[in-house]
N, C-alpha and C. Protein backbone atom coordinates (compact mmCIF):
# COMPACT_ATOMS: atom_id res chain seq x y z
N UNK A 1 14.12 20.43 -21.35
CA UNK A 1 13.45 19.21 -20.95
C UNK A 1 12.05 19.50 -20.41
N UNK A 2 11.80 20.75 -19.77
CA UNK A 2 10.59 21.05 -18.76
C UNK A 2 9.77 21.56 -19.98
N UNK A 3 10.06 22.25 -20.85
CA UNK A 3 9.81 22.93 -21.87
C UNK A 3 8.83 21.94 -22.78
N UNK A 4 9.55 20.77 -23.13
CA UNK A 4 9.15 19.74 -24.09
C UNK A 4 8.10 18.64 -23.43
N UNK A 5 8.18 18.29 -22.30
CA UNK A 5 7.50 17.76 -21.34
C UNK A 5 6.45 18.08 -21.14
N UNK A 6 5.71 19.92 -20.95
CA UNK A 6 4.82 20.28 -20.68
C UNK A 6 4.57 21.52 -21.22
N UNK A 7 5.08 21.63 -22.44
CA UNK A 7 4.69 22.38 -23.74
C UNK A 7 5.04 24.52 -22.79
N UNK A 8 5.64 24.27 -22.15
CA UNK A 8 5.44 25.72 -21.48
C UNK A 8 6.86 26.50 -22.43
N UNK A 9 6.20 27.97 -22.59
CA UNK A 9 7.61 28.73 -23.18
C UNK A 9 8.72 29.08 -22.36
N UNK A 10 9.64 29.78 -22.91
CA UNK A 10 10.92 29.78 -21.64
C UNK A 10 10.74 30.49 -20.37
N UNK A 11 9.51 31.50 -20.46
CA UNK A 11 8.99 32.59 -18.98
C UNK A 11 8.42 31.35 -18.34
N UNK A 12 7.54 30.37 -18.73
CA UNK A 12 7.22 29.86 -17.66
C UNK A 12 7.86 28.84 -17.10
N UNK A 13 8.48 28.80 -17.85
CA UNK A 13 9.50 27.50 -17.50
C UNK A 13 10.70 28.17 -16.28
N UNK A 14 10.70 29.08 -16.12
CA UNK A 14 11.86 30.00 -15.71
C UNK A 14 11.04 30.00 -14.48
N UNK A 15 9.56 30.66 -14.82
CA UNK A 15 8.81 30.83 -13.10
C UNK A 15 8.64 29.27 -12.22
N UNK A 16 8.07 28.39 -13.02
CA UNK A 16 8.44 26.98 -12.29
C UNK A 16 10.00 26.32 -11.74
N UNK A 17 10.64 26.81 -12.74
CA UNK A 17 11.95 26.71 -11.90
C UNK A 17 12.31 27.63 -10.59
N UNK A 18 12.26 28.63 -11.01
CA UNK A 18 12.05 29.15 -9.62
C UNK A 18 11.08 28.84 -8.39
N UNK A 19 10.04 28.73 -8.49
CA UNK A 19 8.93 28.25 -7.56
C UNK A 19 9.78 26.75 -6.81
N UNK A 20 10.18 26.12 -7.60
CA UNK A 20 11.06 24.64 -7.21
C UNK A 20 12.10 25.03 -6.31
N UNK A 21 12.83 26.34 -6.63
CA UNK A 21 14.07 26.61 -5.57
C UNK A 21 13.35 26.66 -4.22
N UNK A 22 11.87 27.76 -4.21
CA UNK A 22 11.51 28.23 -3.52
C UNK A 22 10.75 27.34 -2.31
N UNK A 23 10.49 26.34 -2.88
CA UNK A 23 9.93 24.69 -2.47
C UNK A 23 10.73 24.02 -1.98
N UNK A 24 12.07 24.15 -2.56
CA UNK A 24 13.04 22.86 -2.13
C UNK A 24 13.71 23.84 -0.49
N UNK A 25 13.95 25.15 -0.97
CA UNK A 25 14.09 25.62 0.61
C UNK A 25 13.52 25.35 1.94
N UNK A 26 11.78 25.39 1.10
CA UNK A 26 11.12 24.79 2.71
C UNK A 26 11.15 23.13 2.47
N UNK A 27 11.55 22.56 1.93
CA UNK A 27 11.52 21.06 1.70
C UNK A 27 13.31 20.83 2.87
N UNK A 28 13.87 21.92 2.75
CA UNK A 28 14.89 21.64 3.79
C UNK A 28 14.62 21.94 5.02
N UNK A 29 13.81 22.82 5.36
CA UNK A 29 13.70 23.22 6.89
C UNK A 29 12.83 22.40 7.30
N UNK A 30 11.53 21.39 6.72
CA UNK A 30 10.82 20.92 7.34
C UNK A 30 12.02 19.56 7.02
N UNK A 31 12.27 19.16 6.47
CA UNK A 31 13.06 17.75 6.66
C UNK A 31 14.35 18.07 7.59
N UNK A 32 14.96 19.05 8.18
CA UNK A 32 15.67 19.15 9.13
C UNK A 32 15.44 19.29 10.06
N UNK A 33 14.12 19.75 10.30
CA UNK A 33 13.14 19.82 11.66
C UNK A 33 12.71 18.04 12.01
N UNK A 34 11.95 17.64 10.95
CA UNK A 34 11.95 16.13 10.95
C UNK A 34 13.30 15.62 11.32
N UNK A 35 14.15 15.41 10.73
CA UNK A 35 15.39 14.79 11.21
C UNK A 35 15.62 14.94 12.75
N UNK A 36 15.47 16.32 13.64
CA UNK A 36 16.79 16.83 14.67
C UNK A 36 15.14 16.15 15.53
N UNK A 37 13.75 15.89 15.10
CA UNK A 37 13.12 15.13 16.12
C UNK A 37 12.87 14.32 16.21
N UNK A 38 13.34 13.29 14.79
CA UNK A 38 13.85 11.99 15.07
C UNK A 38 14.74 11.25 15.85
N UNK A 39 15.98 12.59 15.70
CA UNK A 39 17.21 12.22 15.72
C UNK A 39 17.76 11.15 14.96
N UNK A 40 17.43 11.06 13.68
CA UNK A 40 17.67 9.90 12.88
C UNK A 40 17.68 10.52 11.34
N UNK A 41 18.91 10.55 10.72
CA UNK A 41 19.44 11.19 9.69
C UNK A 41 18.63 10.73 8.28
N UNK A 42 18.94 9.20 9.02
CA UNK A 42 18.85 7.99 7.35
C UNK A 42 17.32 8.05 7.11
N UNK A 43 16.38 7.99 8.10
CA UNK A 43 15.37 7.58 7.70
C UNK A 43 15.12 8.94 6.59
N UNK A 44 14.85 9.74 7.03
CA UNK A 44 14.70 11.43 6.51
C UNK A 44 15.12 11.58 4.66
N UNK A 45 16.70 10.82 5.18
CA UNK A 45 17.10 11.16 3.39
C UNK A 45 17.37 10.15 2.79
N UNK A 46 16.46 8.92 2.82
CA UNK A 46 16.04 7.60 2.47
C UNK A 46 14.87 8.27 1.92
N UNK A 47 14.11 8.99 2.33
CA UNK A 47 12.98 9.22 1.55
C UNK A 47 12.41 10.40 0.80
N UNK A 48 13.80 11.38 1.21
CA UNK A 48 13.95 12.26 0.05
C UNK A 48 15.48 11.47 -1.05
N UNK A 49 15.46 10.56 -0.89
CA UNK A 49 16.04 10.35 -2.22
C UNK A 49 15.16 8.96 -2.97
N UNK A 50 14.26 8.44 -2.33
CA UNK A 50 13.61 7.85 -3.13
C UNK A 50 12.20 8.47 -4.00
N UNK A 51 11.76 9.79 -3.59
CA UNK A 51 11.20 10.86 -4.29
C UNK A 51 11.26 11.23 -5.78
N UNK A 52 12.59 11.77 -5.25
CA UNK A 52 12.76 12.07 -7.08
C UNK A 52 13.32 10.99 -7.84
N UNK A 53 13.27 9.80 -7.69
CA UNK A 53 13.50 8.72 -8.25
C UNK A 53 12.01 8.21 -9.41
N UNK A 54 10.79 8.33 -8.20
CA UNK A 54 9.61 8.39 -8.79
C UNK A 54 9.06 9.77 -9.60
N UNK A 55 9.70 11.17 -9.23
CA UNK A 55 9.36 12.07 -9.87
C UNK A 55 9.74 11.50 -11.68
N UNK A 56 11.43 11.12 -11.68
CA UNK A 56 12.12 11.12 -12.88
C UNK A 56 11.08 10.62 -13.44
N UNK A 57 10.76 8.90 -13.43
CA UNK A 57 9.99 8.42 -14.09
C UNK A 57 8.62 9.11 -14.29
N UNK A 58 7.90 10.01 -13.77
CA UNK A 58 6.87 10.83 -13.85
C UNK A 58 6.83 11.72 -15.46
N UNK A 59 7.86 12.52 -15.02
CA UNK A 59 8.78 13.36 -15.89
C UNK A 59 8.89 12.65 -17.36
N UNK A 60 9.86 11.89 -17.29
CA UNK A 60 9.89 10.88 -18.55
C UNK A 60 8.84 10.24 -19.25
N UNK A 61 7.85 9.71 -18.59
CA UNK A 61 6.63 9.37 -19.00
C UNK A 61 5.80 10.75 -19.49
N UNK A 62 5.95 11.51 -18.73
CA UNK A 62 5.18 12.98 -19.48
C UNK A 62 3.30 12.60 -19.38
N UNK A 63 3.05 11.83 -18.86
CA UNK A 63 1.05 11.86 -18.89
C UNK A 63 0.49 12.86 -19.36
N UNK A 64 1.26 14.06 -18.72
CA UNK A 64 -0.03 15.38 -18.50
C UNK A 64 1.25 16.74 -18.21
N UNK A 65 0.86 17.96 -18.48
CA UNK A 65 1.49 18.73 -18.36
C UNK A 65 1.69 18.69 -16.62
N UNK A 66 0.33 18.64 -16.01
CA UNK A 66 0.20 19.24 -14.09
C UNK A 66 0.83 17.86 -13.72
N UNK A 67 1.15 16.49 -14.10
CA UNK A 67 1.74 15.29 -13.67
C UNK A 67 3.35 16.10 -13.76
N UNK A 68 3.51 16.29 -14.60
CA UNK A 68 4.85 16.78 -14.98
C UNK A 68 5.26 18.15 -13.81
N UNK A 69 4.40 19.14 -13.97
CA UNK A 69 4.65 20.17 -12.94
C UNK A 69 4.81 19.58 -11.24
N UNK A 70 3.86 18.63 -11.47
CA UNK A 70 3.62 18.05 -9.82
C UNK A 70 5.17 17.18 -9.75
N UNK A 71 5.58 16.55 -10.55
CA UNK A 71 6.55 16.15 -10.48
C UNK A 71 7.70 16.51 -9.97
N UNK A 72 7.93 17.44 -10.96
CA UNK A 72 9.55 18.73 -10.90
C UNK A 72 9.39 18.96 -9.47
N UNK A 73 8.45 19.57 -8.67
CA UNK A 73 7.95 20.02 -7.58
C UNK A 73 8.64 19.11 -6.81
N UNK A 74 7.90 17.99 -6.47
CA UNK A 74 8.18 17.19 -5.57
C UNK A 74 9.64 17.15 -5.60
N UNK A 75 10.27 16.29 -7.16
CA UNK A 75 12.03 16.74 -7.34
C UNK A 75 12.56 17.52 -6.61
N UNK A 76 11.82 18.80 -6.59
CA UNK A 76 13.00 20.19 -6.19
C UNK A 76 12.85 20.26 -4.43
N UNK A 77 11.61 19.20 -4.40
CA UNK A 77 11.64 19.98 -3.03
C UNK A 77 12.18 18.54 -2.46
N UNK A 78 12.91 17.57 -2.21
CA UNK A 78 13.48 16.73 -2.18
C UNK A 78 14.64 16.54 -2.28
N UNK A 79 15.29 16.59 -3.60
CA UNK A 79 16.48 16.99 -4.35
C UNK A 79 17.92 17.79 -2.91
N UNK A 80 17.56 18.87 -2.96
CA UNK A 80 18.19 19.58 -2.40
C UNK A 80 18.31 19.29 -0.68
N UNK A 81 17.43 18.67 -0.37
CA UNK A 81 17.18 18.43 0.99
C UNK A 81 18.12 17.20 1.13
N UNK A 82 17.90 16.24 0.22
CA UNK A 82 18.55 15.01 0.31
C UNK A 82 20.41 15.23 0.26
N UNK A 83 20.61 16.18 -0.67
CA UNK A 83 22.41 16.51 -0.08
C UNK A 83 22.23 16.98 0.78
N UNK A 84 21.82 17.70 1.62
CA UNK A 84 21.62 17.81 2.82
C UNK A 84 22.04 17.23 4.01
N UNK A 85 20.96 16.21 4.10
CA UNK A 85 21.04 15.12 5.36
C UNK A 85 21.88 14.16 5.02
N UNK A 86 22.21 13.90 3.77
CA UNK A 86 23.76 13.00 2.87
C UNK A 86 24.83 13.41 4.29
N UNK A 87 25.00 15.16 3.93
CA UNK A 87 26.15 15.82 4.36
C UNK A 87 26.37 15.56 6.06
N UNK A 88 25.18 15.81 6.40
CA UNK A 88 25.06 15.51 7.89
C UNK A 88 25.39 13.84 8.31
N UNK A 89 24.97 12.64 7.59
CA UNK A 89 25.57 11.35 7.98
C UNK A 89 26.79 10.96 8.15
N UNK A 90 27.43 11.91 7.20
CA UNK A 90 29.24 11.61 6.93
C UNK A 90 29.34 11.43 8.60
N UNK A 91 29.87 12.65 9.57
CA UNK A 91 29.69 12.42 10.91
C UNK A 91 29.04 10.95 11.87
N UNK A 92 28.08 10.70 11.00
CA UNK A 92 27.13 9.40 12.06
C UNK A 92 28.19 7.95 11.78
N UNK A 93 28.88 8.02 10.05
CA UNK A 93 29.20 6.74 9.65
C UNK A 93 30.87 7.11 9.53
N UNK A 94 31.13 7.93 9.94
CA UNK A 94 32.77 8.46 9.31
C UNK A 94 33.93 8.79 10.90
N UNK A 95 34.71 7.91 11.42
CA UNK A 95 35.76 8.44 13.02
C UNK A 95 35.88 9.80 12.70
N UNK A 96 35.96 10.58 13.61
CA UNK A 96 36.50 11.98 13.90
C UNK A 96 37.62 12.03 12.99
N UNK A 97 38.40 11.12 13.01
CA UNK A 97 39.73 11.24 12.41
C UNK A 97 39.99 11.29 11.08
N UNK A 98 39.29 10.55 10.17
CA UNK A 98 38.42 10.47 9.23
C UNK A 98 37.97 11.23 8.26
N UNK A 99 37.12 12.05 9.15
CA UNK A 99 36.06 12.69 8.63
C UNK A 99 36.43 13.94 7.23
N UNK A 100 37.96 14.31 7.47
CA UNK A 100 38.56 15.41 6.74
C UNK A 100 38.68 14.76 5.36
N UNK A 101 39.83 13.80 5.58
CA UNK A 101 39.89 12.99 4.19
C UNK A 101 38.52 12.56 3.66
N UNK A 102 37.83 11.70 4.39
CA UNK A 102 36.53 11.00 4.26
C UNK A 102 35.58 11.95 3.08
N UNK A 103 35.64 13.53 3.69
CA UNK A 103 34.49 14.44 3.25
C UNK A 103 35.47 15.00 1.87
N UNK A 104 36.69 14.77 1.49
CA UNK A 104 37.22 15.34 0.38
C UNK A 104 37.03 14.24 -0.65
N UNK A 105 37.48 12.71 0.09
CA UNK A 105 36.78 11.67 -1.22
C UNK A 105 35.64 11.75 -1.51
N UNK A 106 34.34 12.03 -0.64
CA UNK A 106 33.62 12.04 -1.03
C UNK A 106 32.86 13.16 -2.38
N UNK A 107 33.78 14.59 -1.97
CA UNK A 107 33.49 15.20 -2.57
C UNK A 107 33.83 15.36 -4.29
N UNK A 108 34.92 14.91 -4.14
CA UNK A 108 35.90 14.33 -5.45
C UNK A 108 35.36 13.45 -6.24
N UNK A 109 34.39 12.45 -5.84
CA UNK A 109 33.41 11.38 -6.64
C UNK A 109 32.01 12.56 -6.99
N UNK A 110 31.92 13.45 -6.32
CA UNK A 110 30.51 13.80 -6.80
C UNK A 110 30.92 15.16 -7.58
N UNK A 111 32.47 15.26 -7.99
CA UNK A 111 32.58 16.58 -8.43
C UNK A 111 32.79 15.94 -9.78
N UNK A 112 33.79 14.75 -10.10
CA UNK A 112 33.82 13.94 -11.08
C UNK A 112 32.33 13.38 -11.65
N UNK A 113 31.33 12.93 -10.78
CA UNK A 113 30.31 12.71 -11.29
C UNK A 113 29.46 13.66 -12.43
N UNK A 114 29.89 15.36 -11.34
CA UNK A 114 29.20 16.65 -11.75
C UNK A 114 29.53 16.90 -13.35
N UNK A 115 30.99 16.20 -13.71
CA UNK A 115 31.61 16.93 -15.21
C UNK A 115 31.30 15.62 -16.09
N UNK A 116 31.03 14.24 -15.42
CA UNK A 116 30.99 13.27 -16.74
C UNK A 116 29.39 13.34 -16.97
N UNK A 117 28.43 13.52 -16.07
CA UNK A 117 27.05 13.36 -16.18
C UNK A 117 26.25 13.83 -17.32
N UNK A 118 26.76 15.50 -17.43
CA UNK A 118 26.03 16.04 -18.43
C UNK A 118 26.45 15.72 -19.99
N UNK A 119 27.14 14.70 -20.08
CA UNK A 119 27.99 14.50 -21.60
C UNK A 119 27.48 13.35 -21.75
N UNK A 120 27.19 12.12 -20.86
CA UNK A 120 26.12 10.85 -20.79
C UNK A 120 24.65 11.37 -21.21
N UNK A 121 24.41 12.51 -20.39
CA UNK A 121 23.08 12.87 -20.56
C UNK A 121 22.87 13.40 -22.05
N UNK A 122 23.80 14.38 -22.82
CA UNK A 122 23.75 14.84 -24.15
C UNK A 122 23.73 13.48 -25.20
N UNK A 123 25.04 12.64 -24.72
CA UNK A 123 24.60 11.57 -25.83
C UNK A 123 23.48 10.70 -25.94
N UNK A 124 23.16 10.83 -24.87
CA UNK A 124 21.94 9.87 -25.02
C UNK A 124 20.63 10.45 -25.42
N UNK A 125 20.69 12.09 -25.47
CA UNK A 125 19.76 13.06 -25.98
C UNK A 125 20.27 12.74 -27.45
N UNK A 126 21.35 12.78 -27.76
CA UNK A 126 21.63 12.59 -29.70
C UNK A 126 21.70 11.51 -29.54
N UNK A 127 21.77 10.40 -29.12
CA UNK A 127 21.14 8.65 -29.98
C UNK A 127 20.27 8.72 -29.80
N UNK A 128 19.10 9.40 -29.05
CA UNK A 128 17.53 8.57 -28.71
C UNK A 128 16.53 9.90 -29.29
N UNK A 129 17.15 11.04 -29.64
CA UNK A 129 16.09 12.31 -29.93
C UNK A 129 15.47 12.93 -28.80
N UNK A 130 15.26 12.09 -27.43
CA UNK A 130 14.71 12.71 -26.08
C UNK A 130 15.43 12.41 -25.16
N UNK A 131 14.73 12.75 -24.25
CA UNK A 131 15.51 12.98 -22.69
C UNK A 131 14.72 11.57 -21.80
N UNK A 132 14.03 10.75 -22.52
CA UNK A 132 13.70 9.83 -22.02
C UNK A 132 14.23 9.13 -21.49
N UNK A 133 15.38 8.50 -21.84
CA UNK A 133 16.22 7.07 -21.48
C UNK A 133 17.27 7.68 -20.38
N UNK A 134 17.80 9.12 -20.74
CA UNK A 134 18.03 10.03 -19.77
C UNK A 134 17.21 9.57 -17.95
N UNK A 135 16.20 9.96 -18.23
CA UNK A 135 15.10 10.26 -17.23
C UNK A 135 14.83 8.87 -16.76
N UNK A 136 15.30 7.30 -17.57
CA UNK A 136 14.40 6.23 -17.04
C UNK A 136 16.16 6.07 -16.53
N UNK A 137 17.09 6.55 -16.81
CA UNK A 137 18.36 5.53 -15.82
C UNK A 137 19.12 6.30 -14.32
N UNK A 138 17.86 7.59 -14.37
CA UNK A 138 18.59 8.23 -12.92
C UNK A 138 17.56 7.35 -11.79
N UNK A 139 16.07 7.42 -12.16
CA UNK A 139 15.73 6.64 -10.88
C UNK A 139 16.56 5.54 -10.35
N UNK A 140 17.24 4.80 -11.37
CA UNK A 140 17.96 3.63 -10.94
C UNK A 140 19.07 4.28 -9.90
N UNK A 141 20.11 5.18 -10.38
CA UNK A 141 21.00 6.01 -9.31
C UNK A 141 20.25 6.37 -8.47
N UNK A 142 19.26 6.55 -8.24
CA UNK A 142 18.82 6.96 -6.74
C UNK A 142 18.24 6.25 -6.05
N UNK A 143 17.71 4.95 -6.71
CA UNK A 143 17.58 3.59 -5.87
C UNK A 143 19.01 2.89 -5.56
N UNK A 144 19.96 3.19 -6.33
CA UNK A 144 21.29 2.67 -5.91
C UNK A 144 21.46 3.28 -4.74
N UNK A 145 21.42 4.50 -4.13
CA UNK A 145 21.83 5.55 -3.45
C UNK A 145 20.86 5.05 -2.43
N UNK A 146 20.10 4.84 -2.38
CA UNK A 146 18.94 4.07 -1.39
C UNK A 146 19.30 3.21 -0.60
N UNK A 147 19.98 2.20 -1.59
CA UNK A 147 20.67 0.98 -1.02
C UNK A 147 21.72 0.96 -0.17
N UNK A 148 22.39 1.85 -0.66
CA UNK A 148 23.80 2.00 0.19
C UNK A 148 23.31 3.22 1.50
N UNK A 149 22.31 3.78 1.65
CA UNK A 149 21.87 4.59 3.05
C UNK A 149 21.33 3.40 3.62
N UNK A 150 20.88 2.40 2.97
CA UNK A 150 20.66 1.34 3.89
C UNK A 150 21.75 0.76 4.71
N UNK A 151 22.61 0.42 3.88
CA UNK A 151 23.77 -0.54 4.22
C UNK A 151 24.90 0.16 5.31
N UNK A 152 24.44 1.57 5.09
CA UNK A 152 25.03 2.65 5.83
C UNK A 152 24.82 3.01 7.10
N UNK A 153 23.43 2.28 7.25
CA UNK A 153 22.14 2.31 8.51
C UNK A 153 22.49 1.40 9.13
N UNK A 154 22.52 0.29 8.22
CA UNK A 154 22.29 -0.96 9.10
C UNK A 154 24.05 -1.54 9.85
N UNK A 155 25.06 -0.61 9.54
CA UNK A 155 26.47 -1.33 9.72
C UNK A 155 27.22 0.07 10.70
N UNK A 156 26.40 1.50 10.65
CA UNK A 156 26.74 2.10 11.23
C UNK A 156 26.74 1.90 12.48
N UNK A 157 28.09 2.04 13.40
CA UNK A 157 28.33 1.50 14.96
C UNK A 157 27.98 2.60 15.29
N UNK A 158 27.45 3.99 15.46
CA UNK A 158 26.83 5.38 16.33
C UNK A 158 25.21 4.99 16.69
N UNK A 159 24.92 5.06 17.88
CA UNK A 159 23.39 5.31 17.66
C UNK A 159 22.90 6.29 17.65
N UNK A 160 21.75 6.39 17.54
CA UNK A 160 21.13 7.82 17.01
C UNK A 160 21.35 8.75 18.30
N UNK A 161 21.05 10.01 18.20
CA UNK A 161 21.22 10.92 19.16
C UNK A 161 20.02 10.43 20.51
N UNK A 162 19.16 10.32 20.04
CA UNK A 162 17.42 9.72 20.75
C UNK A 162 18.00 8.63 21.22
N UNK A 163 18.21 7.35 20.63
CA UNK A 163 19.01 6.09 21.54
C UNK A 163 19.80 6.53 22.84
N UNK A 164 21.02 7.85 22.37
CA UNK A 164 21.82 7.63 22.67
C UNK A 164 21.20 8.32 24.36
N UNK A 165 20.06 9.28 24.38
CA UNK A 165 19.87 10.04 25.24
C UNK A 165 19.00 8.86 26.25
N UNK A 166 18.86 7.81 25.62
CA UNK A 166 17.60 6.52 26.48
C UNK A 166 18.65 6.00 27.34
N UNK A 167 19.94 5.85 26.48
CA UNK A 167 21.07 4.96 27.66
C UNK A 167 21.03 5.63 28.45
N UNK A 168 21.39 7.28 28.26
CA UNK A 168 22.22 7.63 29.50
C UNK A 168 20.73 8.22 30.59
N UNK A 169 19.39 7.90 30.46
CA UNK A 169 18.72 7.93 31.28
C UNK A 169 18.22 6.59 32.16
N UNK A 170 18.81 5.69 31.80
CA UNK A 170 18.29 4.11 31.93
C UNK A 170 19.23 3.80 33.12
N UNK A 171 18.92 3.27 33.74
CA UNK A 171 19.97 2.84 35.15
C UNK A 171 21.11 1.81 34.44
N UNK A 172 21.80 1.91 35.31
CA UNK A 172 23.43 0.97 34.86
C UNK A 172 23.10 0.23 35.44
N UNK A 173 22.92 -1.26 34.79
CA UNK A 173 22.70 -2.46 35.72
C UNK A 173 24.37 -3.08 35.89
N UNK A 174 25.42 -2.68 35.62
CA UNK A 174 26.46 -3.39 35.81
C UNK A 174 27.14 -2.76 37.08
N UNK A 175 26.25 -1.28 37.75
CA UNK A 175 27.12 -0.75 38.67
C UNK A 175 26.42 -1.21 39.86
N UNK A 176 27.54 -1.64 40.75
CA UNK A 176 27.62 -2.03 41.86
C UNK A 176 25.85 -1.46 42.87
N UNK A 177 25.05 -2.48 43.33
CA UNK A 177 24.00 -2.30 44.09
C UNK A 177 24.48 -1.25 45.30
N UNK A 178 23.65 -0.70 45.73
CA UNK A 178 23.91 0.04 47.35
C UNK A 178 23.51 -0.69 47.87
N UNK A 179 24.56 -0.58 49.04
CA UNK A 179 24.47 -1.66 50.30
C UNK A 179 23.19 -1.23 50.94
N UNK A 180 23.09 -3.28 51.25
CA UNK A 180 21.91 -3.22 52.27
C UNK A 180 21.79 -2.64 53.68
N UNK A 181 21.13 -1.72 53.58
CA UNK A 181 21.43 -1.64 55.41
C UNK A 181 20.63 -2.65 56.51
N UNK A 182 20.35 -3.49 56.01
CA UNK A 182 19.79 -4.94 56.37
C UNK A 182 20.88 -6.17 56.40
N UNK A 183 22.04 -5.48 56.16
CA UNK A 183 22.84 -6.95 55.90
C UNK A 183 23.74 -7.36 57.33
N UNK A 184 24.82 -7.98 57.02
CA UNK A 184 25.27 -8.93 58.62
C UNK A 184 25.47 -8.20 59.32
N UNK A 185 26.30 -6.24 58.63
CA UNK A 185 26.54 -5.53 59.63
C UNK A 185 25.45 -4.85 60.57
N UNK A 186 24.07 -4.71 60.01
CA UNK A 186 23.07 -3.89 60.77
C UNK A 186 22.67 -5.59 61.02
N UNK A 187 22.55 -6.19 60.85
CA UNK A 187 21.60 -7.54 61.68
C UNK A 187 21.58 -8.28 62.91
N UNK A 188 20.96 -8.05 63.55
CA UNK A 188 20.51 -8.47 65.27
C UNK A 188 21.51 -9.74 65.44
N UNK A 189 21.88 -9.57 66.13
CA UNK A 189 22.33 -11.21 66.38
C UNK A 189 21.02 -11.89 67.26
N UNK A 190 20.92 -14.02 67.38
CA UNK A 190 20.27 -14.28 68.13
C UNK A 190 20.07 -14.12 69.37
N UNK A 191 19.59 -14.45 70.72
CA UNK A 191 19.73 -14.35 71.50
C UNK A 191 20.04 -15.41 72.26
N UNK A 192 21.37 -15.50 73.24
CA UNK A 192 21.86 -16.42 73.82
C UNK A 192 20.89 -17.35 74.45
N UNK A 193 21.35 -18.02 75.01
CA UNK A 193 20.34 -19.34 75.35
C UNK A 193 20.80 -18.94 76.93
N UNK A 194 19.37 -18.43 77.78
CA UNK A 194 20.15 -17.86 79.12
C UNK A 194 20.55 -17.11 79.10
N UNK A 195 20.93 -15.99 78.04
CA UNK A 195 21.26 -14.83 78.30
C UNK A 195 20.22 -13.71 78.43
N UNK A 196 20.72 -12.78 78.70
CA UNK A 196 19.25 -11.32 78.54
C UNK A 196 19.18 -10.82 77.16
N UNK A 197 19.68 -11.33 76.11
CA UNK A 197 19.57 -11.10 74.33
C UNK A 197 19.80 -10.28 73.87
């Protein structure tokens, strides 16, 4: 696909693939650094998965060989980051109790995804001759995937770690005031009428 896209032989195609691993590694440490000083998972991999959504279509369109390289790039360094911070939400949106089963369904849909994908992707390489129509129906999966980190955001009962550290610095207005030491027990009485007061 990288090959046909931007006319490169299989060495260079091999060194840009690699350079992409080498990208998407620091594309994880700076988006996990971003995340742990947000303290906010979704925003982070809301926008490494709407990335390579715009790479695909980049890719598919093909403009220019360096559109295409700049592309993959961005992909790889995104891509990998975004299962990532995926993996880390399970916890934010999933009970403790949960979380075991929770992380095996989940994994079971994306392992099933892993074996039907590439056989969608071949036929549609033999009805269409390219990898185009390929390339124009994943952005849609990763705007789907968008949607539901939304819906995931907006219904999740955890607040963020940062929220959570504002409560517990914020005074409790429901706990009981400290007594006045101004009240009936410290307060003067009047003074008798005729008395010495």
């Amino acid at each position: 696909m990288l090959a046909a896209a931007t006319g490169f032989d299989a060495r260079s195609v091999g060194y840009l693939v690699s350079a992409g691993g080498v990208v998407g590694a620091l594309g994880m440490l700076a988006a996990g650094r971003w995340s742990d000083r947000r303290g906010d998972r979704f925003v982070p991999a809301l926008v490494c998965t709407l990335i390579p959504a715009g790479a695909f279509v980049v890719i598919g369109l093909a403009p220019s060989p360096a559109a295409v390289v700049t592309a993959y790039m961005a992909f790889a360094a995104a891509c990998f980051t975004m299962l990532m911070l995926d993996v880390t939400i399970w916890t934010d949106v999933l009970h403790v109790r949960l979380l075991a089963v929770g992380s095996a369904a989940i994994n079971t849909m994306s392992q099933v995804g892993a074996f039907i994908a590439p056989y969608l992707w071949g036929a549609a390489k033999d009805a269409t001759g390219s990898y185009r129509l390929g390339l124009m129906v994943l952005p849609a999966v990763y705007v789907a995937t968008a949607a539901l980190l939304l819906i995931l955001r907006a219904g999740s009962g955890r607040a963020s770690p940062e929220r959570r550290n504002r409560a517990r610095r914020a005074p409790d207005a429901s706990a009981d005031p400290a007594p006045d030491q101004t009240g009936d027990q410290g307060r003067q009485q009047p003074p008798r009428p005729g008395g010495r007061g």
